[in-house]
PDB file of N, CA and C in Angstrom:
ATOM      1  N   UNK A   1       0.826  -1.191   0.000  1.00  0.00           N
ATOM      2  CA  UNK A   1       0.000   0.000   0.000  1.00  0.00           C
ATOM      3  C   UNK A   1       0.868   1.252   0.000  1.00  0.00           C
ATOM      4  N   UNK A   2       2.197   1.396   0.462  1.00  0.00           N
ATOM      5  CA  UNK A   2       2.849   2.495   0.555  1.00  0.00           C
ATOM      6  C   UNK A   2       3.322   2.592  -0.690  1.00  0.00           C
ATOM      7  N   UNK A   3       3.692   1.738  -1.574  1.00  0.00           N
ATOM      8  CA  UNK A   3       4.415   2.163  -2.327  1.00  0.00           C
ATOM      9  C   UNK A   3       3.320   2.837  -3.494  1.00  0.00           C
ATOM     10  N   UNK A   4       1.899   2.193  -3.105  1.00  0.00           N
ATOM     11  CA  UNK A   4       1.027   2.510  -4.338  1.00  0.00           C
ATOM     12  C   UNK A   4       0.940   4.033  -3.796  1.00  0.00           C
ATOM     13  N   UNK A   5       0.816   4.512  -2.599  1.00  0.00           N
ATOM     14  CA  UNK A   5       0.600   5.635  -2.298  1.00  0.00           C
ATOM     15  C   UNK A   5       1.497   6.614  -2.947  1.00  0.00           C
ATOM     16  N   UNK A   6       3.196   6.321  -2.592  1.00  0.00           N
ATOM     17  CA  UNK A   6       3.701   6.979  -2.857  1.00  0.00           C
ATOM     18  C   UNK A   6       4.095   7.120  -4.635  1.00  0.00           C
ATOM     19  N   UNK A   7       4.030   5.847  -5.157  1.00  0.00           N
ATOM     20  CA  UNK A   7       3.972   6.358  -6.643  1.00  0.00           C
ATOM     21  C   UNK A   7       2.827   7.098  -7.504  1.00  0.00           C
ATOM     22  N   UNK A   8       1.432   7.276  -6.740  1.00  0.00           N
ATOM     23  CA  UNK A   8       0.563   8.072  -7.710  1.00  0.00           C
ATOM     24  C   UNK A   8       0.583   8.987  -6.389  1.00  0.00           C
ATOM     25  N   UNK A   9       1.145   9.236  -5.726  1.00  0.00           N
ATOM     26  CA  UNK A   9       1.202  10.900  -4.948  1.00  0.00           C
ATOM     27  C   UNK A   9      -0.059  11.144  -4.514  1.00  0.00           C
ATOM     28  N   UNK A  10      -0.595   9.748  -3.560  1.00  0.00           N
ATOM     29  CA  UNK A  10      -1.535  10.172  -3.494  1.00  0.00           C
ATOM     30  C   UNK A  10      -1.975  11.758  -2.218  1.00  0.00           C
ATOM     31  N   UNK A  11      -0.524  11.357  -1.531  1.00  0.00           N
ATOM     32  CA  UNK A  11      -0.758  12.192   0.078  1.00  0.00           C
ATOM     33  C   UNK A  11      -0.638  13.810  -0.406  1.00  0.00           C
ATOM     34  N   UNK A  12       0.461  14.063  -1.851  1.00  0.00           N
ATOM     35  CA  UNK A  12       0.247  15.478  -1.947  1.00  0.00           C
ATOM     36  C   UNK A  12      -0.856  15.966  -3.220  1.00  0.00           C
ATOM     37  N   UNK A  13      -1.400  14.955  -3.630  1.00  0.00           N
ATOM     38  CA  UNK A  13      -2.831  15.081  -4.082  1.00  0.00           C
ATOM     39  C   UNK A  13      -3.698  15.459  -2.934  1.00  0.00           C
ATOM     40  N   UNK A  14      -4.022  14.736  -2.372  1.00  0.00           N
ATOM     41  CA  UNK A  14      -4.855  15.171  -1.427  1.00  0.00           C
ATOM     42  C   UNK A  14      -4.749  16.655  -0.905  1.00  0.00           C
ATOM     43  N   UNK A  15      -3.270  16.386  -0.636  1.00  0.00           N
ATOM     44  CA  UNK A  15      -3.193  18.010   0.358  1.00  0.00           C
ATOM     45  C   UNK A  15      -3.564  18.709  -0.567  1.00  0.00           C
ATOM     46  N   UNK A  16      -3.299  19.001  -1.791  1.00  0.00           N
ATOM     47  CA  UNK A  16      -3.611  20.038  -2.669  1.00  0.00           C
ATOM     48  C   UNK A  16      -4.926  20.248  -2.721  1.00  0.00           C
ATOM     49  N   UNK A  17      -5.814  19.484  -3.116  1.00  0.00           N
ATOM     50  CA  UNK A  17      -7.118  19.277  -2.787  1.00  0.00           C
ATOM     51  C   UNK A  17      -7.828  20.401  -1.643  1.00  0.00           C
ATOM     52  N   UNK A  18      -7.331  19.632  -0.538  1.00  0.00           N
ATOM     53  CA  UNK A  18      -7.783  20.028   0.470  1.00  0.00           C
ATOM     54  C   UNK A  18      -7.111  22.067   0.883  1.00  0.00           C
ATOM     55  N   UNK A  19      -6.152  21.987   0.047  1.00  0.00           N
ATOM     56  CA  UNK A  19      -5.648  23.533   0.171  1.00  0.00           C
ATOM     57  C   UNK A  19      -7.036  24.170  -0.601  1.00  0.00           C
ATOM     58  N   UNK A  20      -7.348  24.081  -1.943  1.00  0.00           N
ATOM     59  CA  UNK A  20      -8.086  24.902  -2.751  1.00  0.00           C
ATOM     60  C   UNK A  20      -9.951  24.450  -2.461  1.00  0.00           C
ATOM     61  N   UNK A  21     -10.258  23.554  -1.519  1.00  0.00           N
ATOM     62  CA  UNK A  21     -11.780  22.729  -1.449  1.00  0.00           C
ATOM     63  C   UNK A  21     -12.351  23.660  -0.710  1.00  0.00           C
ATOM     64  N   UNK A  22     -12.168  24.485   0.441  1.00  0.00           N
ATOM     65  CA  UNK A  22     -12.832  25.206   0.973  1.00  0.00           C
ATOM     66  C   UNK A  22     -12.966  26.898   0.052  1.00  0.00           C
ATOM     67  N   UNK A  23     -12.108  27.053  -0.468  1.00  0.00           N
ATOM     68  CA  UNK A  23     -11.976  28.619  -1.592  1.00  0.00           C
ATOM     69  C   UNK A  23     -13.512  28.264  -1.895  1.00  0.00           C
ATOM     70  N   UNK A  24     -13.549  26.870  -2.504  1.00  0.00           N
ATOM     71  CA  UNK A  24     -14.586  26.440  -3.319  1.00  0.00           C
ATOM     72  C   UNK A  24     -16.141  26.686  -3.039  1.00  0.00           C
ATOM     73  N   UNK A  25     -16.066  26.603  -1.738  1.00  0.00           N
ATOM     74  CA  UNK A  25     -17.763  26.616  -1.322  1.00  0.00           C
ATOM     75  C   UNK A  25     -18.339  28.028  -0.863  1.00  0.00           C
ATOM     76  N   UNK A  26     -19.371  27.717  -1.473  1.00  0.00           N
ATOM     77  CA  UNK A  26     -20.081  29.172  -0.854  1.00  0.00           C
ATOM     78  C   UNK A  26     -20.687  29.125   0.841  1.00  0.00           C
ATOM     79  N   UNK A  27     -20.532  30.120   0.908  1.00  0.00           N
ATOM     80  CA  UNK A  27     -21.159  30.360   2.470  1.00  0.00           C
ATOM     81  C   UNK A  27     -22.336  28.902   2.695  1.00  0.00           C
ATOM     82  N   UNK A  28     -22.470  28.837   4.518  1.00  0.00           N
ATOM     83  CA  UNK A  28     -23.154  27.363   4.083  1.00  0.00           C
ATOM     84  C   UNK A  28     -22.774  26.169   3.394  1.00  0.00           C
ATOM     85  N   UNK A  29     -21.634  26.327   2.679  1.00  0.00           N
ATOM     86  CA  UNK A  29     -21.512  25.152   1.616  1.00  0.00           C
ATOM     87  C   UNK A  29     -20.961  24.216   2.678  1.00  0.00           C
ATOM     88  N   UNK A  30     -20.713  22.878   2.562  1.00  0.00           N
ATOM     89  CA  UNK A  30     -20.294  21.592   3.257  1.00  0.00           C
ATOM     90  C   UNK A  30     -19.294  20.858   2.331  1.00  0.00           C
ATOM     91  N   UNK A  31     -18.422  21.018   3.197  1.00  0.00           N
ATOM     92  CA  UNK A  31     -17.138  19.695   2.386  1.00  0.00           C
ATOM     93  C   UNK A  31     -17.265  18.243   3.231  1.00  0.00           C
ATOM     94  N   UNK A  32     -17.578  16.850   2.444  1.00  0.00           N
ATOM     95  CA  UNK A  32     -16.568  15.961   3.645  1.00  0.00           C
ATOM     96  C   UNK A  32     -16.163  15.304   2.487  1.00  0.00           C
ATOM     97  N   UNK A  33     -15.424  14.639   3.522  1.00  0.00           N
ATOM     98  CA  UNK A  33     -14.043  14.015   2.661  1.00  0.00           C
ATOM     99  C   UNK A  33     -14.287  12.596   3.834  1.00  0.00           C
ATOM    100  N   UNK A  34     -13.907  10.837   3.154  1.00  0.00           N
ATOM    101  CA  UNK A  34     -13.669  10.184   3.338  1.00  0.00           C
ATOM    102  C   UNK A  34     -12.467   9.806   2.895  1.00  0.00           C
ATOM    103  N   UNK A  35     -12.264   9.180   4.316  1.00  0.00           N
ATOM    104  CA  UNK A  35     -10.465   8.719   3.912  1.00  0.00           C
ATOM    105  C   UNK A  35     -10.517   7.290   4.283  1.00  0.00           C
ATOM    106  N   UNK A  36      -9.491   6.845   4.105  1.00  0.00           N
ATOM    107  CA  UNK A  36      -9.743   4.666   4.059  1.00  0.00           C
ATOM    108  C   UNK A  36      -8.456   4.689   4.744  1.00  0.00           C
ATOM    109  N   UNK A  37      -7.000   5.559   4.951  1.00  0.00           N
ATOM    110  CA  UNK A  37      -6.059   5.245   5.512  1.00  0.00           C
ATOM    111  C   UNK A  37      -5.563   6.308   6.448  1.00  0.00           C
ATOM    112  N   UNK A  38      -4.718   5.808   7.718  1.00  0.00           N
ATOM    113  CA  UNK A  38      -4.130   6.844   8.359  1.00  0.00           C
ATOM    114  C   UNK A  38      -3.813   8.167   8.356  1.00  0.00           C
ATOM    115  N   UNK A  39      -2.870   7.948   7.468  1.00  0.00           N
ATOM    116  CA  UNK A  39      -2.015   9.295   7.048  1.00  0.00           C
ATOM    117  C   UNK A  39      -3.234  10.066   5.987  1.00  0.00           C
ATOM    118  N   UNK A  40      -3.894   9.499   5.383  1.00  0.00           N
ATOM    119  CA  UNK A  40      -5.062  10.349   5.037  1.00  0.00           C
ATOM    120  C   UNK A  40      -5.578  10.906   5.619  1.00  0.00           C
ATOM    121  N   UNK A  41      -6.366  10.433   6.716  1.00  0.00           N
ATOM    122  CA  UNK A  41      -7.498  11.097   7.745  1.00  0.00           C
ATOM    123  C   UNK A  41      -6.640  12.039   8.707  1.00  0.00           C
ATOM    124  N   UNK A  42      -5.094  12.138   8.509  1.00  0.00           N
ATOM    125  CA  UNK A  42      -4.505  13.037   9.893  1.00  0.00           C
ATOM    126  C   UNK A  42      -4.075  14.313   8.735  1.00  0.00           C
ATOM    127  N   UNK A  43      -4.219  14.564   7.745  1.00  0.00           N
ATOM    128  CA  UNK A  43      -4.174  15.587   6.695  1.00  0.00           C
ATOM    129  C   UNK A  43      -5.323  16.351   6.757  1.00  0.00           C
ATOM    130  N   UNK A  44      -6.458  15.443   6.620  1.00  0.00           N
ATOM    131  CA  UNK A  44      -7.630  16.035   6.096  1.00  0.00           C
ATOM    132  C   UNK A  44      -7.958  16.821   7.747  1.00  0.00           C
ATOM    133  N   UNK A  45      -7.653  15.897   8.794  1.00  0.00           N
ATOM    134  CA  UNK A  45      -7.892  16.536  10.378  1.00  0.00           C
ATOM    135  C   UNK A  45      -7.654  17.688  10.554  1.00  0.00           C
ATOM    136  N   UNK A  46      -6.253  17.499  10.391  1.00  0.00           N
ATOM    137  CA  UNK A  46      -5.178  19.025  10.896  1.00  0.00           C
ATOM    138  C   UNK A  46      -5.668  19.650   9.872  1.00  0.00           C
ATOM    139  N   UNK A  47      -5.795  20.086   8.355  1.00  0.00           N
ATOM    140  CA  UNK A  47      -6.718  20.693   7.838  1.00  0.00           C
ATOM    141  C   UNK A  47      -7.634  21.469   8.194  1.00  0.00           C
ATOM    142  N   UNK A  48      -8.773  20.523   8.334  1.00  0.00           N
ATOM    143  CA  UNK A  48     -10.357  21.571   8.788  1.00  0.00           C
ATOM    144  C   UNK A  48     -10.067  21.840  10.351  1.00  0.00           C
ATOM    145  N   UNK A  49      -8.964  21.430  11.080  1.00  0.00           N
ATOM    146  CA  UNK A  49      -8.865  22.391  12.501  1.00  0.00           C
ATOM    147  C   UNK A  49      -8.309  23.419  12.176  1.00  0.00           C
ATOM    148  N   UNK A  50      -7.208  23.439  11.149  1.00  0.00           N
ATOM    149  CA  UNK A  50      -6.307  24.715  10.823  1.00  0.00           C
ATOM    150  C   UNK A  50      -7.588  25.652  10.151  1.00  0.00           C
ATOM    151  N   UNK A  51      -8.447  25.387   9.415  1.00  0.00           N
ATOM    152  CA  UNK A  51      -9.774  26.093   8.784  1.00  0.00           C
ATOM    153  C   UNK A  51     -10.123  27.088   9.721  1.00  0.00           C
ATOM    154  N   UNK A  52     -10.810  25.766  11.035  1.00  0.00           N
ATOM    155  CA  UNK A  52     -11.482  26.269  11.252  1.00  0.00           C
ATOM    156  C   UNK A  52     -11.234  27.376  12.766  1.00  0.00           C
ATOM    157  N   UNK A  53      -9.393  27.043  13.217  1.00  0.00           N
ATOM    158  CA  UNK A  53      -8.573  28.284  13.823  1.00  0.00           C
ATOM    159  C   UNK A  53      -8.756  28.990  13.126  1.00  0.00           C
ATOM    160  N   UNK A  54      -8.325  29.542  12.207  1.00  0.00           N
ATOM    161  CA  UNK A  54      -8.250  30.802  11.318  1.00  0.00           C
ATOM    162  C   UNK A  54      -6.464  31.456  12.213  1.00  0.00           C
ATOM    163  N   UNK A  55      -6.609  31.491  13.310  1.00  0.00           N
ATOM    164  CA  UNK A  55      -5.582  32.491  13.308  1.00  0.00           C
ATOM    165  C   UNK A  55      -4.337  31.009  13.313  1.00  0.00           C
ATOM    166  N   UNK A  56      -3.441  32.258  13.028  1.00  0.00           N
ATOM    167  CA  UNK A  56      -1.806  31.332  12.998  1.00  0.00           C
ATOM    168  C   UNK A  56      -0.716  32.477  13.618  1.00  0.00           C
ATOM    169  N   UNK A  57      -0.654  32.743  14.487  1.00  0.00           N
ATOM    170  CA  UNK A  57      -0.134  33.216  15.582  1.00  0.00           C
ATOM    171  C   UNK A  57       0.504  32.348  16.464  1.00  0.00           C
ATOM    172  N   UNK A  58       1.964  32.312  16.723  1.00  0.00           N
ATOM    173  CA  UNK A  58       2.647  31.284  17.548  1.00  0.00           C
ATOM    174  C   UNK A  58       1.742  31.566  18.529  1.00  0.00           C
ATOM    175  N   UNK A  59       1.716  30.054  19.546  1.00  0.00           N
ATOM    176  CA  UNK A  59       1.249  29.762  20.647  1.00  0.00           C
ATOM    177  C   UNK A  59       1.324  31.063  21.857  1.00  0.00           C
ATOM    178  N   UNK A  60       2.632  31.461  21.995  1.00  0.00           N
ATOM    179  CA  UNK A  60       2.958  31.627  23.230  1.00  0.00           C
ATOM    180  C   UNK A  60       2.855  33.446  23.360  1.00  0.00           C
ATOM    181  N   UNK A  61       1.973  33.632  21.586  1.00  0.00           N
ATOM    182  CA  UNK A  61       1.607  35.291  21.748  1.00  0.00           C
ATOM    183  C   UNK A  61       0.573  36.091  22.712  1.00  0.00           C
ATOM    184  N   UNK A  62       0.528  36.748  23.542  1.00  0.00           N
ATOM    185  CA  UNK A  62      -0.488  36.788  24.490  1.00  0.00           C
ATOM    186  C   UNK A  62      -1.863  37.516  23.601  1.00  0.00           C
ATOM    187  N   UNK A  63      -1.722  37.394  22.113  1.00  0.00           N
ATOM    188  CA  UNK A  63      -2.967  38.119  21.979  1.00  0.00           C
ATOM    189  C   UNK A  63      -3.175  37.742  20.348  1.00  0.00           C
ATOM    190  N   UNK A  64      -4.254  37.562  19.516  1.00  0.00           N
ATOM    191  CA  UNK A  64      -3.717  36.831  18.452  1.00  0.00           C
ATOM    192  C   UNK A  64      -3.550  38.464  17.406  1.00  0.00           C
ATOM    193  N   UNK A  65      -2.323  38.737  16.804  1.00  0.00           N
ATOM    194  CA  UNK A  65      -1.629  39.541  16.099  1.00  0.00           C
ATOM    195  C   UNK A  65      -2.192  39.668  14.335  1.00  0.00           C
ATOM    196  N   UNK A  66      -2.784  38.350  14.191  1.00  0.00           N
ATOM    197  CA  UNK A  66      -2.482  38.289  12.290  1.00  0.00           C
ATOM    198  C   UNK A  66      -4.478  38.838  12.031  1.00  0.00           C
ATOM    199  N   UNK A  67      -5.256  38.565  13.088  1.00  0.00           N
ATOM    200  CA  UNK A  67      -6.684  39.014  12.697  1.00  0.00           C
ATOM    201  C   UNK A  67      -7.133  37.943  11.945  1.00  0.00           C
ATOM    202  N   UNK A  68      -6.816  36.763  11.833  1.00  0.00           N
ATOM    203  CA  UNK A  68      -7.588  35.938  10.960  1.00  0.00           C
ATOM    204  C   UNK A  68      -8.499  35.245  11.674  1.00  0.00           C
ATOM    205  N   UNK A  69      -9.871  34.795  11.451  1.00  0.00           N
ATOM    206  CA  UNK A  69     -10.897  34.242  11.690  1.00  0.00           C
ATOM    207  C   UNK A  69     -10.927  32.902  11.038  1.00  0.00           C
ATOM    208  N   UNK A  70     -11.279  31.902  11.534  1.00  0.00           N
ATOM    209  CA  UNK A  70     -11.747  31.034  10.653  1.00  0.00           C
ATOM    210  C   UNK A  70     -12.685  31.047   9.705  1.00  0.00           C
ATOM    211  N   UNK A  71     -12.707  30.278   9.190  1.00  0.00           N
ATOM    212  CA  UNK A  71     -13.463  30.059   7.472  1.00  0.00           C
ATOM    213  C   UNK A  71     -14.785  29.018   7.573  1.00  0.00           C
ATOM    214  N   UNK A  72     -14.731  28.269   9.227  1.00  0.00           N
ATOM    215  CA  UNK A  72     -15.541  26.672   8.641  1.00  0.00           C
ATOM    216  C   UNK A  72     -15.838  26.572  10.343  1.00  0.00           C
ATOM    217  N   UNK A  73     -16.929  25.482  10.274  1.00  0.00           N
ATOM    218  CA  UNK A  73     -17.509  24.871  11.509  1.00  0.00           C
ATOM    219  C   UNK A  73     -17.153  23.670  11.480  1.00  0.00           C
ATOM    220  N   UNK A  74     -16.444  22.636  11.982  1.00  0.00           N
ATOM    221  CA  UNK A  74     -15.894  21.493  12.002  1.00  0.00           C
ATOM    222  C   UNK A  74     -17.306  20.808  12.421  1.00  0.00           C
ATOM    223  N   UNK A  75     -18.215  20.187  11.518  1.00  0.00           N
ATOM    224  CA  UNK A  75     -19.249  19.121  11.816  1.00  0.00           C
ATOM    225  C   UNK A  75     -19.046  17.781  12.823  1.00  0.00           C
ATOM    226  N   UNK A  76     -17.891  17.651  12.697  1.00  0.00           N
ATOM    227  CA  UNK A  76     -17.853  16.023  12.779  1.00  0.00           C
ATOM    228  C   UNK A  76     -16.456  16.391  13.797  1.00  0.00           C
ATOM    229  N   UNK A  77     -16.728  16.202  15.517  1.00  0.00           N
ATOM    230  CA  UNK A  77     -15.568  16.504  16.300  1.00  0.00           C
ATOM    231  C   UNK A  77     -14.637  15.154  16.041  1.00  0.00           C
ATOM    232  N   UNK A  78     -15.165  14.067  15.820  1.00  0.00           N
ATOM    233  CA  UNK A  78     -14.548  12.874  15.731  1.00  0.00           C
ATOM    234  C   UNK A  78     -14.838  12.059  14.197  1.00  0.00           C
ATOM    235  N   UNK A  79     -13.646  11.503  13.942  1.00  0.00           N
ATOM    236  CA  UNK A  79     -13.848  11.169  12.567  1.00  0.00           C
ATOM    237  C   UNK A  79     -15.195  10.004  12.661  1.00  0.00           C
ATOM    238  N   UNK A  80     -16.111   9.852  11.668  1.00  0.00           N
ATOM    239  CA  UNK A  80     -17.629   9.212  12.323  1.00  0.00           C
ATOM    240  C   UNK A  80     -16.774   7.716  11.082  1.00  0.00           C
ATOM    241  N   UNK A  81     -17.594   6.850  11.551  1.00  0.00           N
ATOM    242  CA  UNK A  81     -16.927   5.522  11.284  1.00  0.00           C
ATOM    243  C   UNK A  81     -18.035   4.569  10.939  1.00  0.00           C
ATOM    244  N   UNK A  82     -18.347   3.683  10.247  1.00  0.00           N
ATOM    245  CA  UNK A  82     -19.190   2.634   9.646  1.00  0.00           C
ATOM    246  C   UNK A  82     -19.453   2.230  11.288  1.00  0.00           C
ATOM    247  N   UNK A  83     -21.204   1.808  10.596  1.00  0.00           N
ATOM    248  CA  UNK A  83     -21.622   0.828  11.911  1.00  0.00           C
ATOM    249  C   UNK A  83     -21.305  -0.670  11.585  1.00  0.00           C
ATOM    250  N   UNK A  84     -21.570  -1.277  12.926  1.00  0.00           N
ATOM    251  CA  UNK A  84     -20.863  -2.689  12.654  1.00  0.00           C
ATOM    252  C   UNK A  84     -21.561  -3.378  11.491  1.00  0.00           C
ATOM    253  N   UNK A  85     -23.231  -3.004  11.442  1.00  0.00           N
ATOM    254  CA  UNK A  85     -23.747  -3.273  10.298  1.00  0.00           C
ATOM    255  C   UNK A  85     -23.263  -3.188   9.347  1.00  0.00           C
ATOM    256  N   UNK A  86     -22.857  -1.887   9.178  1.00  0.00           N
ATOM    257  CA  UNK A  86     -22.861  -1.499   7.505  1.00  0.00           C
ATOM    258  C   UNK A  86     -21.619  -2.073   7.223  1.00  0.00           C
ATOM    259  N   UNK A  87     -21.018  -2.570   8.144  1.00  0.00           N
ATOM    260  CA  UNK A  87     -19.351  -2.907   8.511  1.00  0.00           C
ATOM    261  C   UNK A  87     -19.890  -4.883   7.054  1.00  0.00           C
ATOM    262  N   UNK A  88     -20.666  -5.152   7.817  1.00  0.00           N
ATOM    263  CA  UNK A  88     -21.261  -6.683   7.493  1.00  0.00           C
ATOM    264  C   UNK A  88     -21.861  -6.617   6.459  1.00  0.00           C
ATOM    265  N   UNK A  89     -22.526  -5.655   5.944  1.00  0.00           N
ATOM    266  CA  UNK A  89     -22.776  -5.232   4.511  1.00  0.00           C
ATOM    267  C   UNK A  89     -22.336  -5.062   3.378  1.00  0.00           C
ATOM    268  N   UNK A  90     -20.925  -4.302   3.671  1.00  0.00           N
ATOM    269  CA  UNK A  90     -19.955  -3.576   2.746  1.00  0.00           C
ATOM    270  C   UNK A  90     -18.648  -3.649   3.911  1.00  0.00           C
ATOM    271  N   UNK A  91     -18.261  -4.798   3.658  1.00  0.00           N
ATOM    272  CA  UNK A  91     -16.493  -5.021   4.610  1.00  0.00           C
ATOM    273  C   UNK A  91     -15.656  -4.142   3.913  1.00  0.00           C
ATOM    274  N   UNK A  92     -15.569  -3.553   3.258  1.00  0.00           N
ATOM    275  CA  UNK A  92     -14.778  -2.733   2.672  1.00  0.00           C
ATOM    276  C   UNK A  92     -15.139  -0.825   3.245  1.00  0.00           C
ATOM    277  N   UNK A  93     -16.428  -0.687   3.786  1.00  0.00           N
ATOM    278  CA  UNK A  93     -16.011   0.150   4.422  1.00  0.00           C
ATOM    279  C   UNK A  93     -15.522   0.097   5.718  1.00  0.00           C
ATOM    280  N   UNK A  94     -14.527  -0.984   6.172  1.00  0.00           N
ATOM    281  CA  UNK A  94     -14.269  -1.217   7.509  1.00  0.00           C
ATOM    282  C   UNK A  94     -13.764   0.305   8.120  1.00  0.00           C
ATOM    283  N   UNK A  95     -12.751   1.021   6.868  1.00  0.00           N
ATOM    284  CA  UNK A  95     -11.417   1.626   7.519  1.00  0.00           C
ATOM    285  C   UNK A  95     -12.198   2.671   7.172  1.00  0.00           C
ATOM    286  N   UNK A  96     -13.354   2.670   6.685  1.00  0.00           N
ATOM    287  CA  UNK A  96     -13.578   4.658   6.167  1.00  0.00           C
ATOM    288  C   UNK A  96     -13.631   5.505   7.165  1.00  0.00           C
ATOM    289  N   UNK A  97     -13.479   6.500   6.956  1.00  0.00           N
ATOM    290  CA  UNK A  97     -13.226   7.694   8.255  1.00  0.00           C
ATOM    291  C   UNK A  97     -14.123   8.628   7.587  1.00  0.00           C
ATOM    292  N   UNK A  98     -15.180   9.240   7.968  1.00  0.00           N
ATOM    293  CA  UNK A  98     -15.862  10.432   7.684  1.00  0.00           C
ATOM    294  C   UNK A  98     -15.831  11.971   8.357  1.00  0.00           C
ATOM    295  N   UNK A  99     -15.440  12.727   7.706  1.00  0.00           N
ATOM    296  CA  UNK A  99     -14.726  14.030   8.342  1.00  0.00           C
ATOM    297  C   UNK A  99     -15.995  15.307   7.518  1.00  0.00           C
ATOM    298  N   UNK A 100     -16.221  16.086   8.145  1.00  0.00           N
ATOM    299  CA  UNK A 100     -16.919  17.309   7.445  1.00  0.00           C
ATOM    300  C   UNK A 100     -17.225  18.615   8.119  1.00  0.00           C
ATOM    301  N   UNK A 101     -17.035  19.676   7.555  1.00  0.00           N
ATOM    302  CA  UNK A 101     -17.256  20.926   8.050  1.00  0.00           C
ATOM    303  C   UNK A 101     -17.726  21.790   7.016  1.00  0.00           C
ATOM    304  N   UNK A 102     -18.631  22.952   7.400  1.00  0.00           N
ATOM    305  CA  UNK A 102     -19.642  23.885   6.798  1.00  0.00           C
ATOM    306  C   UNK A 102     -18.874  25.558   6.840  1.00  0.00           C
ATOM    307  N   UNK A 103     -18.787  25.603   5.567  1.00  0.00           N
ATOM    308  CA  UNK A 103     -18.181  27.374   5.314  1.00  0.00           C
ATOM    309  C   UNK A 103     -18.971  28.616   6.392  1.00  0.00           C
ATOM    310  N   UNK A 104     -18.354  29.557   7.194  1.00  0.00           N
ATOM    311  CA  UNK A 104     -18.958  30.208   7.420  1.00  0.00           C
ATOM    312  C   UNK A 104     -19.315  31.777   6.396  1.00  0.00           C
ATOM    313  N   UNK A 105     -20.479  32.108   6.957  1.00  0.00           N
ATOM    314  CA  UNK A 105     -20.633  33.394   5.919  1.00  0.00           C
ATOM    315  C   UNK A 105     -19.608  34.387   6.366  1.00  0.00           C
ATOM    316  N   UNK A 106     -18.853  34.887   7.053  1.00  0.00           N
ATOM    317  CA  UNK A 106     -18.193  35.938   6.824  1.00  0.00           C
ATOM    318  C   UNK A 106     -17.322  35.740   6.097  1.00  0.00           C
ATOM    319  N   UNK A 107     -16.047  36.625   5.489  1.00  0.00           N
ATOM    320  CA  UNK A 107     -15.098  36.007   4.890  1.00  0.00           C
ATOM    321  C   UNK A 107     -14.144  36.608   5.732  1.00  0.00           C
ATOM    322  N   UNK A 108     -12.759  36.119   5.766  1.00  0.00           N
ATOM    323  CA  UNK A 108     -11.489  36.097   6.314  1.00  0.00           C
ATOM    324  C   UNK A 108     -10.676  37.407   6.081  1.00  0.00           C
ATOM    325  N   UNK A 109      -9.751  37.666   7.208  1.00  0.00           N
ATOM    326  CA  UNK A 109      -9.188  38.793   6.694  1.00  0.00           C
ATOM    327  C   UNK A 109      -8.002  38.642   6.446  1.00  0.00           C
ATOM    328  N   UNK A 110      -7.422  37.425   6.203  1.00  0.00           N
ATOM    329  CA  UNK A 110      -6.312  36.995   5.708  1.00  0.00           C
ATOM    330  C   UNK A 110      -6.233  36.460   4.438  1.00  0.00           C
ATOM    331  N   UNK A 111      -5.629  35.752   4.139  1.00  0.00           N
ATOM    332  CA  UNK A 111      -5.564  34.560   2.683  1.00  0.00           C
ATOM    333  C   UNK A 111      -6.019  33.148   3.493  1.00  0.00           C
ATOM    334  N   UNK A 112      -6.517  32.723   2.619  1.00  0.00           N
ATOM    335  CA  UNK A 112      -6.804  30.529   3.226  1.00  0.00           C
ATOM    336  C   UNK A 112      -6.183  29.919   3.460  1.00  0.00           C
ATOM    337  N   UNK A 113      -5.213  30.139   2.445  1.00  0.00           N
ATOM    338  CA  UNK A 113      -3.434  29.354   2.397  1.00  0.00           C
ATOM    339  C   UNK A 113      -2.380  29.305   3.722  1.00  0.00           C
ATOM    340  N   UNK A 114      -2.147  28.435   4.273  1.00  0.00           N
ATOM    341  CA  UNK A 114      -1.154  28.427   5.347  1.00  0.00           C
ATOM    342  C   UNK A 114      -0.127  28.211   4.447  1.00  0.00           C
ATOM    343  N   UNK A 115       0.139  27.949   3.278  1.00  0.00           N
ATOM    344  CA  UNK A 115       1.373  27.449   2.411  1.00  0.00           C
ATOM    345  C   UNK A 115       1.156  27.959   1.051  1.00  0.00           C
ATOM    346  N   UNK A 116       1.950  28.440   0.256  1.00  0.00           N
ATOM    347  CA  UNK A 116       1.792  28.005  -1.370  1.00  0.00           C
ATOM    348  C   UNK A 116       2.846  27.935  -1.967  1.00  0.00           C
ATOM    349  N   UNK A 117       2.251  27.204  -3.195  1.00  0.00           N
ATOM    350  CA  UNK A 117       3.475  26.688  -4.007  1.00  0.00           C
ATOM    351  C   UNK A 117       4.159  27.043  -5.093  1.00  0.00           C
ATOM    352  N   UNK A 118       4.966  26.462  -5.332  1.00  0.00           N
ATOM    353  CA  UNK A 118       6.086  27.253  -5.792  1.00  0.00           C
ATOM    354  C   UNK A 118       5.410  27.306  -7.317  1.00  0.00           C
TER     355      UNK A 118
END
């Protein structure tokens, strides 16, 4: 599985994805994303928490400096997971992880991007 990962890229597919998916929605709008492996679901996590912080201000600033708001309401505090049923139904969704959060209407007074590329 790693190597399939790492030869079609799948982990910086994703991230990319997940950089430009929220630009995407309108106010109200809803993203989720299912993931089937680890290192998937801890991308897409730290993601919609980084969303939905908004600010990026080291920790140890006593006041947050940059003015950014978040962008999103994190739906889902815990990744939601097949019931044992549906587990006995469809064994193949054993590993799915379901993650989702909802755009808020204001907009940001920063950029979305914690990163961009070259």
């Amino acid at each position: 599985m790693a190597i399939r990962i790492a030869v079609n890229r799948e982990l910086e597919r994703l991230e990319a994805f997940m950089e430009e998916a929220v630009g995407l929605l309108n106010p109200e709008g809803r993203l989720c994303v299912i993931s089937f492996h680890s290192l998937e679901d801890r991308i897409v996590k730290h993601r919609m928490k980084a969303w939905e912080k908004g600010c990026i201000c080291p920790p140890d600033f006593p006041q947050c400096a940059c003015n950014r708001k978040g962008t999103v309401r994190v739906l889902t505090r815990k990744a939601q997971q097949p019931s044992s049923d549906e587990i006995l139904n469809n064994p193949m969704s054993r590993s799915a992880k379901l993650r989702a959060v909802e755009k808020l209407h204001f907009s940001t007074s920063g950029p979305l991007r914690t990163e961009f590329p070259e």
